[in-house]
Protein backbone atom coordinates (compact mmCIF):
# COMPACT_ATOMS: atom_id res chain seq x y z
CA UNK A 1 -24.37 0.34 62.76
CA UNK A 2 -21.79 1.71 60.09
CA UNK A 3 -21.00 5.54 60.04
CA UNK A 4 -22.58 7.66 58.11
CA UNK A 5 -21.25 10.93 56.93
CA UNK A 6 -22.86 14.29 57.31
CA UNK A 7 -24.58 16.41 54.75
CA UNK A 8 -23.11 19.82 53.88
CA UNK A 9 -26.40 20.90 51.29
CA UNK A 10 -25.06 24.44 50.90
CA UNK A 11 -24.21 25.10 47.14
CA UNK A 12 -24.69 20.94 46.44
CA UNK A 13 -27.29 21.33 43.84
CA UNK A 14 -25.39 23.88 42.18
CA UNK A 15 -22.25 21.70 42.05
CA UNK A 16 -23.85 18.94 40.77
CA UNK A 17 -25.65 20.52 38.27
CA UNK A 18 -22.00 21.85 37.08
CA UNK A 19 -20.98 18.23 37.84
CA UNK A 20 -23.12 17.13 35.21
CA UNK A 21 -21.30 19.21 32.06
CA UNK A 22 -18.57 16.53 32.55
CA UNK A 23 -20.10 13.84 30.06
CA UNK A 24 -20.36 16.76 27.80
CA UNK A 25 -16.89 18.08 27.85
CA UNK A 26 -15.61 14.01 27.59
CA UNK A 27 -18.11 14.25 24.21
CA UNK A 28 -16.97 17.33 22.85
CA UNK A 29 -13.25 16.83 23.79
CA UNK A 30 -13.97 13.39 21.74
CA UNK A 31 -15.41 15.13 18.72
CA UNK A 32 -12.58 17.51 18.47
CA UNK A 33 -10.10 15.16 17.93
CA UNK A 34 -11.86 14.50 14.62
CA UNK A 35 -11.01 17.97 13.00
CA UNK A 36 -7.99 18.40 14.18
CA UNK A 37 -5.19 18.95 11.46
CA UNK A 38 -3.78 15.38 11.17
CA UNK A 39 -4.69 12.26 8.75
CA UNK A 40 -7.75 10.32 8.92
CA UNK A 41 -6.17 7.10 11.26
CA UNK A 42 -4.35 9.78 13.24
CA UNK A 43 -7.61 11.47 14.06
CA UNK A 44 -9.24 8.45 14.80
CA UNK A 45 -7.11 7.06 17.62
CA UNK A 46 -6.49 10.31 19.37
CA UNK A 47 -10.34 10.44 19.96
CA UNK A 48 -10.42 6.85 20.90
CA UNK A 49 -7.52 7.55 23.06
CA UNK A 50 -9.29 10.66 24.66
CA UNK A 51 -12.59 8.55 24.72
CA UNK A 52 -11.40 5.91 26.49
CA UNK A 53 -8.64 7.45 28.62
CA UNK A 54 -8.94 10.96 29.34
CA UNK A 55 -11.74 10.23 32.10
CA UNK A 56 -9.27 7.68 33.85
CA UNK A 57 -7.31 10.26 35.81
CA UNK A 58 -9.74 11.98 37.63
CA UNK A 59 -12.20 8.78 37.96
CA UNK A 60 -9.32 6.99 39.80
CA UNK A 61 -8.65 10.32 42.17
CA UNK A 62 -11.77 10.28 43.14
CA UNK A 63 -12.05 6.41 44.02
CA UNK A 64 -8.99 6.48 45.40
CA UNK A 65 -10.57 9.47 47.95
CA UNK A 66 -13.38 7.52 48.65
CA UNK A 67 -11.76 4.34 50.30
CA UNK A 68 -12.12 5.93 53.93
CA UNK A 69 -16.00 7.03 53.76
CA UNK A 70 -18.72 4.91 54.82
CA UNK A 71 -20.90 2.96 53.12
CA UNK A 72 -23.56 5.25 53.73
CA UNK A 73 -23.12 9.16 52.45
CA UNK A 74 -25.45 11.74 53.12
CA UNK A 75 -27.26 13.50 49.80
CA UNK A 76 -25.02 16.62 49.31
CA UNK A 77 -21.94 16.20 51.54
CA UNK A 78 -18.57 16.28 50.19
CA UNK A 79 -17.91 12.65 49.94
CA UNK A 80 -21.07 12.58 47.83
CA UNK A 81 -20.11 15.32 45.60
CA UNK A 82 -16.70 13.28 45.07
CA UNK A 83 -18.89 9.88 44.33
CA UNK A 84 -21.24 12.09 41.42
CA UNK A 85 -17.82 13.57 39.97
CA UNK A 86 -16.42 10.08 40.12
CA UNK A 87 -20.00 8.81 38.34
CA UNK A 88 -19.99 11.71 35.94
CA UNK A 89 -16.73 10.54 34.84
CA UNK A 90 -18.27 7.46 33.83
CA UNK A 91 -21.91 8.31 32.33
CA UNK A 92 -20.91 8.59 28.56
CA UNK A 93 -20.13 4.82 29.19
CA UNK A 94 -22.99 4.34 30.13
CA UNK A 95 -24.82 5.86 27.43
CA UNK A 96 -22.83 4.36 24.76
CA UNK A 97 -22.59 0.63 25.98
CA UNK A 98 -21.06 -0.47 22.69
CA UNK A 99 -18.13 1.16 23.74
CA UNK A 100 -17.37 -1.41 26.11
CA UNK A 101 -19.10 -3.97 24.09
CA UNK A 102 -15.66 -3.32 21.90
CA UNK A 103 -13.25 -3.90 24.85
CA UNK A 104 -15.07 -7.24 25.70
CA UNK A 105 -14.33 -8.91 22.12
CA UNK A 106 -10.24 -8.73 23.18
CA UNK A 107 -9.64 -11.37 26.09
CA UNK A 108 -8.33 -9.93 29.00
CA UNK A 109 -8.72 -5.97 27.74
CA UNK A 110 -12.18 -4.97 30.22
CA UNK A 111 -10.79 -6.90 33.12
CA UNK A 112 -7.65 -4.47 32.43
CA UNK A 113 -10.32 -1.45 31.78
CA UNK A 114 -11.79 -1.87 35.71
CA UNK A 115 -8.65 -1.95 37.00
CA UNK A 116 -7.83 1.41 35.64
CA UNK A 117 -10.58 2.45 37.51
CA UNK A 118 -9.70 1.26 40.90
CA UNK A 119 -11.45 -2.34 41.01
CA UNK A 120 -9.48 -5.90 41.76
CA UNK A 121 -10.33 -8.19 38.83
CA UNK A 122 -9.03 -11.81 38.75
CA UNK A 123 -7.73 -13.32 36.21
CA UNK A 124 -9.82 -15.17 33.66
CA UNK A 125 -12.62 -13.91 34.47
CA UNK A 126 -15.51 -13.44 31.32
CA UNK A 127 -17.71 -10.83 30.87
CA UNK A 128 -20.80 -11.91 28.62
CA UNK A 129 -22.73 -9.47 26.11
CA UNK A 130 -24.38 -6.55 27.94
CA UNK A 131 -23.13 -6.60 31.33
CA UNK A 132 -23.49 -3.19 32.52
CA UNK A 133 -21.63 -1.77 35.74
CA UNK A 134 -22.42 1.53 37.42
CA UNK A 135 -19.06 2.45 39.37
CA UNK A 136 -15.87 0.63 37.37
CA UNK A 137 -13.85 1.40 40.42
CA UNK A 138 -16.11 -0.26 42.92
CA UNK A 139 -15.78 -4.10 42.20
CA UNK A 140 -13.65 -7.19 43.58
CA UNK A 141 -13.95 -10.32 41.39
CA UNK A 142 -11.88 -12.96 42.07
CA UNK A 143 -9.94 -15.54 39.46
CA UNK A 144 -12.26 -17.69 36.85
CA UNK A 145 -15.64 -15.81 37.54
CA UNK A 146 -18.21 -16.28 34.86
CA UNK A 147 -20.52 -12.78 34.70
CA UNK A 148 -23.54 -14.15 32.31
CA UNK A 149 -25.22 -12.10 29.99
CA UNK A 150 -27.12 -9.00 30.93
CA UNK A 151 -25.69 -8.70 34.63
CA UNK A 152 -26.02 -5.28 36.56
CA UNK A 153 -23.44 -4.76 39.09
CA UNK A 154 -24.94 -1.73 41.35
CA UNK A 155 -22.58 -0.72 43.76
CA UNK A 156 -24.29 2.20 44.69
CA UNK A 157 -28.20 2.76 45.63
CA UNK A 158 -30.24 5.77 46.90
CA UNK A 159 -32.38 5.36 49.58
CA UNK A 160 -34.33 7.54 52.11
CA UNK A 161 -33.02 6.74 55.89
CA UNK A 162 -33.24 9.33 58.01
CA UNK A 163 -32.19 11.90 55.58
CA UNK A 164 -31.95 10.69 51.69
CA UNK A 165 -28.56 8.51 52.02
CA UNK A 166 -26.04 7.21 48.95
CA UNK A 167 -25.44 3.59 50.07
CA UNK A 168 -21.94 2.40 48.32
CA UNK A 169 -19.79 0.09 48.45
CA UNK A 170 -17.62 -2.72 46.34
CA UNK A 171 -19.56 -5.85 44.57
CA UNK A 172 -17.65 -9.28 45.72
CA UNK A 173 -17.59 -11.82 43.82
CA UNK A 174 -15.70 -14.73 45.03
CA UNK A 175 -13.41 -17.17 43.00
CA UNK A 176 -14.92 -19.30 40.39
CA UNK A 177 -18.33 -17.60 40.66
CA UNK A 178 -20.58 -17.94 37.85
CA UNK A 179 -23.55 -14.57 38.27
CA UNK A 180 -26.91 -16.22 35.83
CA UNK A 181 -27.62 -13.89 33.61
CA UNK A 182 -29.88 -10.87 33.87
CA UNK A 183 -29.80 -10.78 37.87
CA UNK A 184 -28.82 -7.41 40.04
CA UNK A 185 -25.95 -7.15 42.41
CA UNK A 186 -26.33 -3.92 44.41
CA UNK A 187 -24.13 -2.23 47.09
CA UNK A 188 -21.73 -4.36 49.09
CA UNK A 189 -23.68 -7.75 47.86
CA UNK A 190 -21.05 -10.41 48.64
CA UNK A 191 -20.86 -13.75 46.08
CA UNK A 192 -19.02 -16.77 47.99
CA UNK A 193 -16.18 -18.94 46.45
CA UNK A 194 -17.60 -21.49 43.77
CA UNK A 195 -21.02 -20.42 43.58
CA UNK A 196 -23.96 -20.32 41.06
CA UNK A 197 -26.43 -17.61 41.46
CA UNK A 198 -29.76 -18.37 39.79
CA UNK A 199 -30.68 -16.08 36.37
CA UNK A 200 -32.31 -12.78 37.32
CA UNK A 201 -31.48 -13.11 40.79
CA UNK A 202 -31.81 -9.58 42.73
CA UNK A 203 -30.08 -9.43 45.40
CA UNK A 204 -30.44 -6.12 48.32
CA UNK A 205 -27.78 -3.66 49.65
CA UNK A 206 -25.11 -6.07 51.86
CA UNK A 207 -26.37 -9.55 50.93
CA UNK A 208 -24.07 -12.50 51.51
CA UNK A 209 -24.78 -15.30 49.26
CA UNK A 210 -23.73 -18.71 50.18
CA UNK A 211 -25.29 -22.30 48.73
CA UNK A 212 -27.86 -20.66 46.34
CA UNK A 213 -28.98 -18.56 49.67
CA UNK A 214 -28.77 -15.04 51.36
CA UNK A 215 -27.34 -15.32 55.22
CA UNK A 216 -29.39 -14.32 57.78
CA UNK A 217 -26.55 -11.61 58.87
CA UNK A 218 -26.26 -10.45 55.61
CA UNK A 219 -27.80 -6.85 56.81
């Protein structure tokens, strides 16, 4: 059975609450950049520039600190309150998906976005129209993956165990994968070398995928 950290829910609803101002401040810091005293194109790519890269830093920290927890967190402990700073980083993202619509339309420029972020990305691997991923620091895609249209990568859940728990961990997707479009990868779902998952496939917390099926061990 995996570890599971403890909860610490003293003052956790308060910090998350003051967690959640961060997609705010990466808007407003944005908007700024637009009145500030320089020409037009100027303005321009310094908010694109603090769009884009001002929630890097502190997104990567925060991965980075979360290597060592387990997959399962308890609601309210620290290394959950690190996880919904690290997700907070990421929300306006989320919000906006033609943001990263734009990165997709340059070969090779998302791959180089998740990486930022803390994920291993192969090379040549293609990300079709509306993919959507929930933690960009929290994938490993090997080389010549095809992700088809509409794809959620999930690599975190909520669920009630004992006490309510944050299940996370990394997406897999082996080399030369090809994901059919509109399924659901969740938390720690593992994709084997060379294969091709059917469209909408949904696939549960820790699946292993082999041969168009889920392993029996995969729990």
């Amino acid at each position: 059975m995996p570890g599971k950290s403890s909860a610490d829910p003293k003052g956790a609803p308060l910090a998350m609450l003051l967690l959640n101002l961060l997609p705010l401040l990466h808007a407003a810091g944005t908007i700024a950049c637009l009145f500030t005293p320089l020409s037009w194109p100027q303005r321009i790519g310094l908010a694109a520039a603090v769009f884009y890269l001002a929630p890097l830093m502190p997104g990567r920290l925060l991965r980075e600190s979360l290597r060592g927890c387990p997959r399962d967190i308890a609601v309210g402990s620290p290394a959950f309150l690190r996880w919904w700073a690290c997700f907070q980083c990421q929300v306006l993202f989320l919000r906006f998906p033609a943001a990263e619509e734009l990165l997709r339309m340059v070969p090779g420029l998302y791959s180089l976005w998740l990486r930022l972020w803390g994920s291993r990305i192969g090379k040549l691997t293609y990300w079709a129209p509306r993919t959507i991923i929930l933690d960009r620091g929290f994938l490993d895609v090997g080389d010549h993956v095809v992700i088809g249209a509409g794809v959620r990568l999930n690599p975190h859940v909520m669920e009630r165990d004992e006490v309510p728990v944050l299940r996370l961990a990394p997406v897999k997707i082996g080399d030369r994968a090809l994901i059919g479009g509109y399924s659901l990868l969740t938390a720690g779902t593992e994709i084997a070398d060379d294969e091709a998952t059917r469209a909408f496939l949904i696939s549960p917390p820790f699946s292993r995928w082999k041969n168009g099926k889920r392993l029996r061990d995969s729990l």
